[in-house]
Structure formats: structure tokens, C-alpha cells
N, C-alpha and C. Protein backbone atom coordinates (compact mmCIF):
# COMPACT_ATOMS: atom_id res chain seq x y z
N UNK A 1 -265.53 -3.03 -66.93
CA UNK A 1 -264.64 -1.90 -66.72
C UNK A 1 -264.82 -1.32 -65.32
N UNK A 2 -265.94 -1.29 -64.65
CA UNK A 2 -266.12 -0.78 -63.10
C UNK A 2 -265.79 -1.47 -62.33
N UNK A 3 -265.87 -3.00 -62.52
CA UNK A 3 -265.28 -3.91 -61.45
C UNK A 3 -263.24 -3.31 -61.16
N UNK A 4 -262.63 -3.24 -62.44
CA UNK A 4 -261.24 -3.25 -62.34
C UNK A 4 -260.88 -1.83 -61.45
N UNK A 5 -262.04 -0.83 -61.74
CA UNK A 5 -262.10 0.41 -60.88
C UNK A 5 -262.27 0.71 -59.61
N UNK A 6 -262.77 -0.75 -59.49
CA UNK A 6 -263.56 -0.89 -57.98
C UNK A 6 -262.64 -0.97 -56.74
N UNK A 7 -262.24 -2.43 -57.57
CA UNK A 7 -260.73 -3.23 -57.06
C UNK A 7 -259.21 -1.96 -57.13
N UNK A 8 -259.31 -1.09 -58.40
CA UNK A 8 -257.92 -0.20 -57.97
C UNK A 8 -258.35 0.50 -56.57
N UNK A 9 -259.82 1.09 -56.44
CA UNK A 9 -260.19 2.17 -55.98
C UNK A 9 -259.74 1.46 -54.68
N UNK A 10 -260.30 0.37 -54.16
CA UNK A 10 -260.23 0.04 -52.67
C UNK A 10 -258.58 -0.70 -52.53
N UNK A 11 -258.00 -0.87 -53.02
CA UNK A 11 -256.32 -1.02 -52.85
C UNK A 11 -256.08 0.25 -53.06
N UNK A 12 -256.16 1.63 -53.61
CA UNK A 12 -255.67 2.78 -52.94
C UNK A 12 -255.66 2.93 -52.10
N UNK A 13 -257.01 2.89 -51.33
CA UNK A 13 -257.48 3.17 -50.35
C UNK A 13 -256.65 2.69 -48.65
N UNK A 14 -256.60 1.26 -48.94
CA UNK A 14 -256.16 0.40 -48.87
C UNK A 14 -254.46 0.75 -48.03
N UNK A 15 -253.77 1.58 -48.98
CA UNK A 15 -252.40 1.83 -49.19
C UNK A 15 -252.26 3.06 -48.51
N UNK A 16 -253.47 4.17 -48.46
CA UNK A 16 -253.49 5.41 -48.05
C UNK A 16 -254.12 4.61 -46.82
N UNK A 17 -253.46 4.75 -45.94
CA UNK A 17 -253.96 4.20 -44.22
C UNK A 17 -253.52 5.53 -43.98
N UNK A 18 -254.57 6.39 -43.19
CA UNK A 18 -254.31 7.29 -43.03
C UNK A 18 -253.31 7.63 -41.69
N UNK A 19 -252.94 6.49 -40.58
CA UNK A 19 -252.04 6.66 -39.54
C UNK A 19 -251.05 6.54 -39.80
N UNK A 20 -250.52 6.80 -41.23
CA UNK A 20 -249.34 6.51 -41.80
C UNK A 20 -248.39 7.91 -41.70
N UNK A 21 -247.09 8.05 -40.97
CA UNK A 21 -246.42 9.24 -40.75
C UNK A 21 -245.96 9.98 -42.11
N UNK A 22 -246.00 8.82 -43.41
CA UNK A 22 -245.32 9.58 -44.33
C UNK A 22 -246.33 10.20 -45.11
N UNK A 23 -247.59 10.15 -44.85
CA UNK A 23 -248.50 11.36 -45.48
C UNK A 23 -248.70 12.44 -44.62
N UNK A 24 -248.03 12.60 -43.34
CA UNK A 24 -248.51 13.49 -42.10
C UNK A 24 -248.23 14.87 -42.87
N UNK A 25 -248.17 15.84 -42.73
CA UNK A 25 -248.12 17.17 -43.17
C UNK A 25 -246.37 17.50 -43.53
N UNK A 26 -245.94 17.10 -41.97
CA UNK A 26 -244.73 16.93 -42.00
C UNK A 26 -243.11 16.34 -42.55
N UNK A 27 -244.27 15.36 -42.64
CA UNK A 27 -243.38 14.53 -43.93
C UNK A 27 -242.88 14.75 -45.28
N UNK A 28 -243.99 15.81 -45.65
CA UNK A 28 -243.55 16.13 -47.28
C UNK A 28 -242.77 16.81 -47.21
N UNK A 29 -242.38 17.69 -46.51
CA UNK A 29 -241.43 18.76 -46.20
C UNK A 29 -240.08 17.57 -46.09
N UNK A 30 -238.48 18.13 -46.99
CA UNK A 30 -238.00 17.30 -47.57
C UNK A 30 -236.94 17.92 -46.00
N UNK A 31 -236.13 16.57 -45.11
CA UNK A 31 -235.63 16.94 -44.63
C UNK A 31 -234.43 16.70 -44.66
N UNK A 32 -232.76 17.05 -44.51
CA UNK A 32 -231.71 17.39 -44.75
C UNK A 32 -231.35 15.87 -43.72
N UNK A 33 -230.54 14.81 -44.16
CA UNK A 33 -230.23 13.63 -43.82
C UNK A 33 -228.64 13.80 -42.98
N UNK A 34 -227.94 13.99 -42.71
CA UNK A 34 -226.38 14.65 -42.66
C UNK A 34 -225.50 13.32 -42.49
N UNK A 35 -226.72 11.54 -42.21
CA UNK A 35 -226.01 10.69 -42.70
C UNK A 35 -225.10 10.10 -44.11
N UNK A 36 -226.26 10.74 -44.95
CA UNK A 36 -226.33 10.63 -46.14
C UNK A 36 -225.02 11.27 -46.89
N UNK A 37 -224.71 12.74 -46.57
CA UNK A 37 -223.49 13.61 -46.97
C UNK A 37 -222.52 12.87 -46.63
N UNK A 38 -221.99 11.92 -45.86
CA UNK A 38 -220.87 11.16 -45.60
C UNK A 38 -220.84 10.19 -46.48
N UNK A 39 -222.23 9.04 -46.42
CA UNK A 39 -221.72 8.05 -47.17
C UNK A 39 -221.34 8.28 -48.66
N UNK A 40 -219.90 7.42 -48.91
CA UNK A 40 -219.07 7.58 -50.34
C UNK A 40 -220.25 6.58 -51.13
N UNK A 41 -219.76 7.48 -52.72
CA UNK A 41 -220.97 7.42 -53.75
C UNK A 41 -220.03 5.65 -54.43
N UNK A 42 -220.90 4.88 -54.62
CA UNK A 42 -220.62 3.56 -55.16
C UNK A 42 -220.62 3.38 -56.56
N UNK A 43 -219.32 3.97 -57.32
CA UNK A 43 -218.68 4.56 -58.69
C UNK A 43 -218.74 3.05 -59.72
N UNK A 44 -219.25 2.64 -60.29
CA UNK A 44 -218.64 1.91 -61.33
C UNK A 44 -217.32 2.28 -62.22
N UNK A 45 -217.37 3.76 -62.37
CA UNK A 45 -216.26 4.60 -63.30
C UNK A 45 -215.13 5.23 -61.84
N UNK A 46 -213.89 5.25 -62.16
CA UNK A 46 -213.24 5.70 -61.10
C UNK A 46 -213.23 7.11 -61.33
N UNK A 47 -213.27 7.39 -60.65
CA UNK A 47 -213.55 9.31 -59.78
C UNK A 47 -212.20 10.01 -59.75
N UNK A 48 -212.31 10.79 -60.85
CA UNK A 48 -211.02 10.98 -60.94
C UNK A 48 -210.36 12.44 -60.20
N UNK A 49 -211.35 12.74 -59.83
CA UNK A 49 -211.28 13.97 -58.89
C UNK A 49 -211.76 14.16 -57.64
N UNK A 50 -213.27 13.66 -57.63
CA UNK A 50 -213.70 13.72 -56.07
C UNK A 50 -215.34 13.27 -56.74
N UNK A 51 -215.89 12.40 -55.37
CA UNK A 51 -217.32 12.55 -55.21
C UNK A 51 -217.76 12.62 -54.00
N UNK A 52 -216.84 13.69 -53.09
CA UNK A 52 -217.52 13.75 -51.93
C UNK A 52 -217.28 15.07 -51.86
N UNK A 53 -218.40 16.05 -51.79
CA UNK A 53 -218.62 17.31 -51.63
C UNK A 53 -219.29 18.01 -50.24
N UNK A 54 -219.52 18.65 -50.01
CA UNK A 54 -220.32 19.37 -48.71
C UNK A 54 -220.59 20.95 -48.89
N UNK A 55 -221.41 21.27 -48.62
CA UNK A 55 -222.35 22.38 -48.33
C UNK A 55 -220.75 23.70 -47.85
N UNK A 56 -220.65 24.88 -49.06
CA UNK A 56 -220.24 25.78 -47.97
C UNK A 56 -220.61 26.99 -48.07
N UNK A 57 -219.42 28.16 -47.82
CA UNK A 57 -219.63 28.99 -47.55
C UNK A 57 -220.32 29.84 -48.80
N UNK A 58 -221.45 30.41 -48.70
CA UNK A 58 -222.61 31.50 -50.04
C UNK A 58 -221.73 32.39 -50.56
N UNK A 59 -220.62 32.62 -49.88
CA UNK A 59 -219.48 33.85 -50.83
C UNK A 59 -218.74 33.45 -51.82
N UNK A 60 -218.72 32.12 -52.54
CA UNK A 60 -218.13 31.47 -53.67
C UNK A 60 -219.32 31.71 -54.63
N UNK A 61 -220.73 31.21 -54.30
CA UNK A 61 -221.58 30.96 -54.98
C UNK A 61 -222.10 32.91 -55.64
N UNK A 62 -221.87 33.79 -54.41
CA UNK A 62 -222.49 35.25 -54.57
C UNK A 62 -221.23 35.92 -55.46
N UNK A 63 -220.13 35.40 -55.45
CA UNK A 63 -219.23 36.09 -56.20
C UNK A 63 -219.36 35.62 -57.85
N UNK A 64 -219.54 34.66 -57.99
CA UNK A 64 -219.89 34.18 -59.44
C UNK A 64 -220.95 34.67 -59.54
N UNK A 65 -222.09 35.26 -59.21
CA UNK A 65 -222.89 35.94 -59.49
C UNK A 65 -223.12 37.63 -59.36
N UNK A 66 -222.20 37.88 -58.84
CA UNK A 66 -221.45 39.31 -59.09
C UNK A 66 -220.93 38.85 -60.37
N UNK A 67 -220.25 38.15 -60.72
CA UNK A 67 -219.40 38.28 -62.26
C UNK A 67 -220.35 38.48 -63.11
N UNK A 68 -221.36 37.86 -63.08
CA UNK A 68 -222.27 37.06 -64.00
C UNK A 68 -223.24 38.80 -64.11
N UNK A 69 -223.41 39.63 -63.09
CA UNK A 69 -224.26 40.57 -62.92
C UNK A 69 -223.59 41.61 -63.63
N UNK A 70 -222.38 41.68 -63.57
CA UNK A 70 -221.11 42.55 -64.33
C UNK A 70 -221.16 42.44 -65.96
N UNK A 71 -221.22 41.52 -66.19
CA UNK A 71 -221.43 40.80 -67.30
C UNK A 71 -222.67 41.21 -68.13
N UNK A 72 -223.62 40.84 -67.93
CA UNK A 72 -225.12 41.94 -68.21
C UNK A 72 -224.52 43.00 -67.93
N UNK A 73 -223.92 43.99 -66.82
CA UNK A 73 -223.84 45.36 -66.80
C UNK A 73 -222.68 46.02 -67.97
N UNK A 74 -222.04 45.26 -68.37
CA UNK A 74 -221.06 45.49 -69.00
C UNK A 74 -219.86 46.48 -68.53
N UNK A 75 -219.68 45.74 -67.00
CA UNK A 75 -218.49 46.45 -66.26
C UNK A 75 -217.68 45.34 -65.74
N UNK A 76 -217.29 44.94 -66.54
CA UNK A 76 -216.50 43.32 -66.29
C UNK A 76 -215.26 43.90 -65.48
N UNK A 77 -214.98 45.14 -65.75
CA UNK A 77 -213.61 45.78 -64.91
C UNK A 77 -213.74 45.93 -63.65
N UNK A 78 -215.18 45.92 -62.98
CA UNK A 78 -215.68 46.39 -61.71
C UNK A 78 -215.11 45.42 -61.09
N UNK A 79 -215.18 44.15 -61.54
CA UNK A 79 -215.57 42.99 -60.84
C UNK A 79 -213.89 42.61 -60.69
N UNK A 80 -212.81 42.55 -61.33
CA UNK A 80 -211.83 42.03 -61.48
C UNK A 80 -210.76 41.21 -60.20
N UNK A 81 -211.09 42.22 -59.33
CA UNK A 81 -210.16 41.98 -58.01
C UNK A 81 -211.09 40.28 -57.47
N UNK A 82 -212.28 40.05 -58.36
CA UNK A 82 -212.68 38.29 -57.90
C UNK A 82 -211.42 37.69 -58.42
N UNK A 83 -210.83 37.71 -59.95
CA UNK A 83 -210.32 36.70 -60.23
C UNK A 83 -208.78 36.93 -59.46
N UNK A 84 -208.23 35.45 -59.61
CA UNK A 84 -206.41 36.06 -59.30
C UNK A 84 -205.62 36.05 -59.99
N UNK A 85 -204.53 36.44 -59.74
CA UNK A 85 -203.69 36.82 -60.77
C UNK A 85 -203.46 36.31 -61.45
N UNK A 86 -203.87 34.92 -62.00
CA UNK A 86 -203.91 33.99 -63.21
C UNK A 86 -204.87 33.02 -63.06
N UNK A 87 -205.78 32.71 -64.05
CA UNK A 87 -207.18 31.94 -64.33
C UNK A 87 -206.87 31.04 -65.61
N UNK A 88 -207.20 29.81 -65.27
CA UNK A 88 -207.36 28.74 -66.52
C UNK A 88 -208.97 28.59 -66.63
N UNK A 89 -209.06 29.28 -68.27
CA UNK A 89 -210.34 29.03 -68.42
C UNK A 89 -210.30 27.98 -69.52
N UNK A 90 -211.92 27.07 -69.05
CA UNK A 90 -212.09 25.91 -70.22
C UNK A 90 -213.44 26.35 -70.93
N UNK A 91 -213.77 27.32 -71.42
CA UNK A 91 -214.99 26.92 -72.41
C UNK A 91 -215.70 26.45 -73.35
N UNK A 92 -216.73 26.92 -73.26
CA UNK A 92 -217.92 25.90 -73.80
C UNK A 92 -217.66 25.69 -75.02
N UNK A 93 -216.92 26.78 -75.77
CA UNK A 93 -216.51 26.61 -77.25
C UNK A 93 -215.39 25.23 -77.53
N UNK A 94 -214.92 25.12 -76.84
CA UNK A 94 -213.64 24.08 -76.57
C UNK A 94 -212.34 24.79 -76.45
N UNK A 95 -212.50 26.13 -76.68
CA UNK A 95 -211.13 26.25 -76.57
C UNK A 95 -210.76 26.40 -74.81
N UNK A 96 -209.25 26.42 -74.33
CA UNK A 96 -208.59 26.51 -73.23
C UNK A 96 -207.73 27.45 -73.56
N UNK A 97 -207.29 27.91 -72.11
CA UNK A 97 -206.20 28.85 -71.70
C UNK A 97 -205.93 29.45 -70.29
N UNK A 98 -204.41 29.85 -70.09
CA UNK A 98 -204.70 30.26 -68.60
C UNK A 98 -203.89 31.67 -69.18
N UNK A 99 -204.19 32.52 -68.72
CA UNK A 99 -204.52 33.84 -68.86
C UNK A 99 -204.02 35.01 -67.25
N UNK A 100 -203.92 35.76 -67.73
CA UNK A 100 -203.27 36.81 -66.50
C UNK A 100 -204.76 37.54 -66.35
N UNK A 101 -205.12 38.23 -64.98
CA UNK A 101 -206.12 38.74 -64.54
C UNK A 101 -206.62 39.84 -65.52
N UNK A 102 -205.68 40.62 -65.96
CA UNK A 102 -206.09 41.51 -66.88
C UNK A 102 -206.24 41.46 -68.07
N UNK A 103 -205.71 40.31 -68.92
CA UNK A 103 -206.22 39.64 -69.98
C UNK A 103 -207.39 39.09 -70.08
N UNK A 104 -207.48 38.30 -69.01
CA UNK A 104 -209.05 37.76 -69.15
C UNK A 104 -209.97 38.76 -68.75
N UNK A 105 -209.88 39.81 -68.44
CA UNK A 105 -211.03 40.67 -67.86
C UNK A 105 -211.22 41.10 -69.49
N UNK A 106 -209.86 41.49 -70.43
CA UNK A 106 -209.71 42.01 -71.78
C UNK A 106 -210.62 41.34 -72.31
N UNK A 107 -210.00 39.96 -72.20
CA UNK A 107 -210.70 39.17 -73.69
C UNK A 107 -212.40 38.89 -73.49
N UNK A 108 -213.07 39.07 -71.94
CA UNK A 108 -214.03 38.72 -71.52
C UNK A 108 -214.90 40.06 -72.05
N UNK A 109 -214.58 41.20 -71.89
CA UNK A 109 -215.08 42.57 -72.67
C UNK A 109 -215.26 42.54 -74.01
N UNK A 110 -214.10 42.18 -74.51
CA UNK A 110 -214.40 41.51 -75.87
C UNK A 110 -215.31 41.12 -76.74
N UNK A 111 -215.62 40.21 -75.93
CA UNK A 111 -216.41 39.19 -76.12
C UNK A 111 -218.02 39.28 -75.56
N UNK A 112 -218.18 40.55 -74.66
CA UNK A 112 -219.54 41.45 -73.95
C UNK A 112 -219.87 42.17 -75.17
N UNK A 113 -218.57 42.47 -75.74
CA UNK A 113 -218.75 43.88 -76.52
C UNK A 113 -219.68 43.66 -77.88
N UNK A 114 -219.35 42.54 -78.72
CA UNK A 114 -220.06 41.70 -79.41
C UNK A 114 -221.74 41.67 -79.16
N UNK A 115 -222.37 41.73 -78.25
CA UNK A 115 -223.33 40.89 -77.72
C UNK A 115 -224.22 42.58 -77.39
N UNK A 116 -225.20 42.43 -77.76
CA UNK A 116 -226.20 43.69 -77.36
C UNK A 116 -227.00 43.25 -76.23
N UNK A 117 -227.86 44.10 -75.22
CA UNK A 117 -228.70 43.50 -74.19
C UNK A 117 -228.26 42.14 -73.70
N UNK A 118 -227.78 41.92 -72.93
CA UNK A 118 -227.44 40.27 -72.28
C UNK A 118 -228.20 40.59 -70.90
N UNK A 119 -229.20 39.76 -71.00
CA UNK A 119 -229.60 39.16 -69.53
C UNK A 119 -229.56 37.83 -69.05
N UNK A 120 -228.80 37.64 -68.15
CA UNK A 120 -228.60 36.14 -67.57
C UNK A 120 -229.78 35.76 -66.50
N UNK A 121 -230.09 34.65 -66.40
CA UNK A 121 -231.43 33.90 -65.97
C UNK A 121 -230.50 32.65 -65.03
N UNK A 122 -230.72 32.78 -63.76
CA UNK A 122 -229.91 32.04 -62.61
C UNK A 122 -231.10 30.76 -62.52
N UNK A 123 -230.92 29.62 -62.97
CA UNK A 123 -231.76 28.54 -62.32
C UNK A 123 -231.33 27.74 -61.14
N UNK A 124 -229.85 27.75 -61.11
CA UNK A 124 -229.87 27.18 -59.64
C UNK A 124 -228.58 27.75 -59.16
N UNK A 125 -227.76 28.27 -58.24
CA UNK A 125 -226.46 28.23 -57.43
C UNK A 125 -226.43 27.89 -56.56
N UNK A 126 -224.78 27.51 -56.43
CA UNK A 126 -224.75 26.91 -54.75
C UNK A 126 -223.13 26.73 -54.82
N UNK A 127 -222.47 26.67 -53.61
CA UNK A 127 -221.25 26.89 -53.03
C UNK A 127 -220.97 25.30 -52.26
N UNK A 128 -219.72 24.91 -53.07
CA UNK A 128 -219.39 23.31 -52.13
C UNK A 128 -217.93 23.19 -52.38
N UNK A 129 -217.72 22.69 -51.42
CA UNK A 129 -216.11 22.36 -50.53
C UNK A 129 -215.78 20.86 -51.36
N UNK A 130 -214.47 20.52 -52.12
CA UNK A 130 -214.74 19.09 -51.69
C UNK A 130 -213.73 18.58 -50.89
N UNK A 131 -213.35 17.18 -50.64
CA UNK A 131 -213.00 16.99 -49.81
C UNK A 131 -210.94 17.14 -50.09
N UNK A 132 -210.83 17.65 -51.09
CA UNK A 132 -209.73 17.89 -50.94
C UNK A 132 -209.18 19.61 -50.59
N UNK A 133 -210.31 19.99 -49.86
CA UNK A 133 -210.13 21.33 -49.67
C UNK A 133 -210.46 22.80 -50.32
N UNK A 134 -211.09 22.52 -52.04
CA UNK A 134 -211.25 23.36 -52.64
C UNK A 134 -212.38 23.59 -52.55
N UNK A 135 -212.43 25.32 -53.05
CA UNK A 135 -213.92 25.93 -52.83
C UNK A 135 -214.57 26.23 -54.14
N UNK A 136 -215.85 25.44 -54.52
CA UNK A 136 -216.25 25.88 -55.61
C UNK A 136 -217.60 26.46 -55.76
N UNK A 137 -217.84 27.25 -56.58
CA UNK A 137 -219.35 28.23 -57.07
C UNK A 137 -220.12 27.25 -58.25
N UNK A 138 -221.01 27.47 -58.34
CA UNK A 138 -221.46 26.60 -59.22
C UNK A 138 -222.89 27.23 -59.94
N UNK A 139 -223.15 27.47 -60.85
CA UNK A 139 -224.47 28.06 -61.33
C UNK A 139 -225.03 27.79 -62.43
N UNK A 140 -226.29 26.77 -62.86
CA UNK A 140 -227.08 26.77 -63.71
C UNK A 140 -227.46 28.10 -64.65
N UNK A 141 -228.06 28.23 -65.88
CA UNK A 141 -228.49 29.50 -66.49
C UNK A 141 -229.13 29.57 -67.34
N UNK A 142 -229.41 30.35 -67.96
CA UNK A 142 -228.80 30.85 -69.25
C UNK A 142 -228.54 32.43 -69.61
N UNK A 143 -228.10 32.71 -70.43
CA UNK A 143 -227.67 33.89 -70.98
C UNK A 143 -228.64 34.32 -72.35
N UNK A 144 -229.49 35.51 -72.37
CA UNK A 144 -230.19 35.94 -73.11
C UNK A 144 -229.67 36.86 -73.85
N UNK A 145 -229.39 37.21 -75.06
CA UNK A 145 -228.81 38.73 -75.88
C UNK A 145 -229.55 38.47 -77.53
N UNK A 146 -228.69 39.45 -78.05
CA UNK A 146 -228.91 39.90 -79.62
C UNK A 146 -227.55 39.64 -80.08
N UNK A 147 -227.38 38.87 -80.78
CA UNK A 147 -225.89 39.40 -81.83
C UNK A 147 -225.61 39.87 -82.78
N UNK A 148 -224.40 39.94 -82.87
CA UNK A 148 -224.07 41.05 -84.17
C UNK A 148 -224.93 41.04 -85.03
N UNK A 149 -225.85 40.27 -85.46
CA UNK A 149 -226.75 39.82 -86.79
C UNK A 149 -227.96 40.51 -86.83
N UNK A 150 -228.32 40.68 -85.10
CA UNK A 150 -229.93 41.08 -84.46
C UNK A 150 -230.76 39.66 -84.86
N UNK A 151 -229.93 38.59 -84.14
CA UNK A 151 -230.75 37.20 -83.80
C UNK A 151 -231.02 37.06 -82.23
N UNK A 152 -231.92 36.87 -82.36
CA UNK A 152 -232.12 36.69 -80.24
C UNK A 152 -231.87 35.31 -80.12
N UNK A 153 -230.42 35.21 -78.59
CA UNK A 153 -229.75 33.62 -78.70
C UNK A 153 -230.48 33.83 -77.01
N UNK A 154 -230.57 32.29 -76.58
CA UNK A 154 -230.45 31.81 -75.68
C UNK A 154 -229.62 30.75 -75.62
N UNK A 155 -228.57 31.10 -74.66
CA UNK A 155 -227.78 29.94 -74.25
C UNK A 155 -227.73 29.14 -73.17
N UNK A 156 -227.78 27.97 -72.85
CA UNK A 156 -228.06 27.19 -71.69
C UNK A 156 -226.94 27.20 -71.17
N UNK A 157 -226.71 27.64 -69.74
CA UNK A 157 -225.00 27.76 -69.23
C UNK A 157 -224.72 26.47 -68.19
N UNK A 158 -223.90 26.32 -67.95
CA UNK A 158 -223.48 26.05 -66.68
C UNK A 158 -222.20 25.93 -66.67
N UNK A 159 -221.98 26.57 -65.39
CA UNK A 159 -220.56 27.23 -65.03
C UNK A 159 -219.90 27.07 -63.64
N UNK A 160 -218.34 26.05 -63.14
CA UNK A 160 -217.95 25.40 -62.50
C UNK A 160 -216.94 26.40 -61.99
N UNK A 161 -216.85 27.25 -61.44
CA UNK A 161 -215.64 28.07 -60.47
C UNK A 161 -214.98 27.78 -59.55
N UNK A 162 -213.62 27.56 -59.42
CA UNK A 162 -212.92 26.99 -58.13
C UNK A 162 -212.10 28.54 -57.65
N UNK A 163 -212.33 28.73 -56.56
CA UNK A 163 -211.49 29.47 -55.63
C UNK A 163 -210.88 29.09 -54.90
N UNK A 164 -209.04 29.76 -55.10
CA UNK A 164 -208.37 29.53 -54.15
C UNK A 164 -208.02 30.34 -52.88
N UNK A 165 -207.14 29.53 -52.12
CA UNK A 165 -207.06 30.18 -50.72
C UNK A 165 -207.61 31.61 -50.06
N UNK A 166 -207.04 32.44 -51.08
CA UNK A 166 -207.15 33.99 -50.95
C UNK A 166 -208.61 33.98 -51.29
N UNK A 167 -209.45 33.26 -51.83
CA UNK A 167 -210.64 33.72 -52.03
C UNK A 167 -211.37 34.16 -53.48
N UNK A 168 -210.19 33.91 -54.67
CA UNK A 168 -210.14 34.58 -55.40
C UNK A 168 -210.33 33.42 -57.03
N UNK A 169 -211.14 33.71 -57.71
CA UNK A 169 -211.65 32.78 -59.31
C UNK A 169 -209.82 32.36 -59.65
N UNK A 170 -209.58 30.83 -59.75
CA UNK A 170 -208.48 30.73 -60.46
C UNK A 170 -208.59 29.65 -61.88
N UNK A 171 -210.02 29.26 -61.80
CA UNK A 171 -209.82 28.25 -62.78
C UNK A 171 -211.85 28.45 -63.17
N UNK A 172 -212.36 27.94 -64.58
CA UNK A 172 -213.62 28.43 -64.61
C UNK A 172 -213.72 27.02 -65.92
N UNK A 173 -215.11 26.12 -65.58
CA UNK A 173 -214.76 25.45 -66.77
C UNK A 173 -216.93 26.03 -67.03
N UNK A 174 -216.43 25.98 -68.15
CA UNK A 174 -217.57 26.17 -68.55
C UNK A 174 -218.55 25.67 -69.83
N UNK A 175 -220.03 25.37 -69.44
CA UNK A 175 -220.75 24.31 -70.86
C UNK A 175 -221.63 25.44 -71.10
N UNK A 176 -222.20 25.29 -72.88
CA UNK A 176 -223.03 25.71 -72.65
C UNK A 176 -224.03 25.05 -74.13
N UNK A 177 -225.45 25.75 -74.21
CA UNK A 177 -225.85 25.03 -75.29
C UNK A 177 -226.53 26.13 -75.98
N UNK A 178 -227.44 25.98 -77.39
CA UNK A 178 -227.70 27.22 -77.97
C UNK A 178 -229.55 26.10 -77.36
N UNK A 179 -230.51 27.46 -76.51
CA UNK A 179 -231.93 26.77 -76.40
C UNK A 179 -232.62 26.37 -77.07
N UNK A 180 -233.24 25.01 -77.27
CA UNK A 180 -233.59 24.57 -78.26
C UNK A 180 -235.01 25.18 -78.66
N UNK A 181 -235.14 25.38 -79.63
CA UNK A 181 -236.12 26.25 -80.36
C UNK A 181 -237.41 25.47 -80.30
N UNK A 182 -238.63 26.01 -80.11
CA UNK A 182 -239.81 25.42 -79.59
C UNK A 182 -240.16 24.71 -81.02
N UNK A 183 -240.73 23.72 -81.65
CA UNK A 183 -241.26 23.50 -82.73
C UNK A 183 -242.88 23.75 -82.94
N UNK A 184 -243.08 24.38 -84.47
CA UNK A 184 -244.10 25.05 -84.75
C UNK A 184 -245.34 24.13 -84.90
């Protein structure tokens, strides 16, 4: 058993040459390629929308998180002048609809109103262009509350926002899952 230890130990060793740049300090630090963002992704399935995205502007990504902050605050009215004057929403439930600005702010209260304490938990956002011009928000989650019952839900979110021209939420598709419960 020490011989096979011997032999891994000195082929680590071996492999860790220490004049090697990719253990330098510098190296681990992950650096941003900008070749890479160009080259097109090699699809087996055809792309029926886009797979070429790019980095944009943080005011798509900060406005879905104003909604999302409204939402816990339970002033979904504050926020309204994000969406525009008509939004197609797809949610997680399956249902669809496109809806007038003040309906969906309605049915979105609604649906707050239901729900006691909601705190939402941001795991990742970010703001990307694709290449056909649209601007989208994008945010990992979940959503913490009580419902009508006094059951504590966690829901796993994630939520796809496209803004148009004016700047403004016109379409929202959204997943989500109930957290899976730790086993005892």
C-alpha cells in the first residue's frame, strides 16, 4: 500500500512544477476572454431564438429587482411605471396571458395579498442584450412566505424579463419550484 503512495506522491509532484504560470497567484483569478463572447455556440438542437448574448446595461437587471423588492414590500403599485402598457406573462403555474399595465399590477397584488411575510433571496442577476437587439433582466431566487394555511413555502424562482425600447417590462416568463424539503 506505500509503494502505490509513493509512486502517486512523486507524479504529483511531478505535475506541480512549480514554474508553471497556471498555478502563479494570478492565474486563479478567472479572467474575462472577449474571444470567447463571439464565438457561435455549436447547437445539435436548432436555436430557436438566439445563442448569442452579451453583457449589458445593470438597469434591466436593477429594475427586476426593484419589482421583486416591491413585491416583499407589498407596494407593487410603486413600481408600475417599470412595466408597459401591455405585458405577456408566462408562469410558472402554466398558465399565460398578456394583460394591460394595470391589470397586471391588479392581479400581481392579488396574488401578494394571499401570501404573509415574503422575503425574496437573489442568488444570481444579470442584464444581457441578444443579438437581435433585445434587453433582458434575468434573476435566480427564491421567494420565502407563509400561506393562507400558516405553511412556510420556499420557492425556487427564476425569472426571464425582456425590455423594450422605452425601457419598460413587456413580456416576463417565469419557473419556479416548491424547495425540496431536507430529509430526516
Amino acid at each position: 500500500m506505500r509503494k502505490p503512495l509513493i509512486v502517486f506522491a512523486a507524479l504529483l509532484l511531478a505535475a506541480c512544477d512549480g514554474n508553471n504560470s497556471a498555478t502563479s497567484p494570478d492565474s486563479t483569478k478567472i479572467k474575462p476572454d472577449s474571444s470567447m463572447a463571439t464565438q457561435p455556440i455549436k447547437s445539435p438542437y436548432p436555436v430557436t431564438y438566439s445563442s448569442h448574448f452579451t453583457m449589458d446595461d445593470p438597469k434591466y437587471a436593477e429594475a427586476v429587482l426593484t419589482l421583486w423588492k416591491s413585491y416583499d414590500s407589498g407596494n407593487i403599485a410603486s413600481t408600475k411605471d417599470i412595466i408597459a402598457d401591455s405585458i405577456e406573462l408566462y408562469l410558472s403555474d402554466g398558465s399565460s396571458m398578456k394583460l394591460s399595465r394595470d391589470s397586471a399590477v391588479a392581479m400581481v397584488t392579488k396574488q401578494r395579498n394571499t401570501e404573509k411575510s415574503p422575503k425574496a433571496r437573489v442568488d444570481a442577476v444579470m442584464s444581457v442584450k441578444s443579438d437581435k437587439g433585445e434587453h433582458w433582466g434575468l434573476v435566480w431566487g427564491a421567494d420565502n412566505y407563509v400561506d393562507s394555511k400558516g405553511n412556510n413555502v420556499t420557492m425556487n424562482i427564476q425569472e426571464t424579463w425582456r425590455f423594450n425600447a422605452a425601457g419598460k417590462a413587456d413580456l416576463l416568463y417565469q419557473f419556479a419550484q416548491e424547495q425540496p424539503r431536507k430529509k430526516k
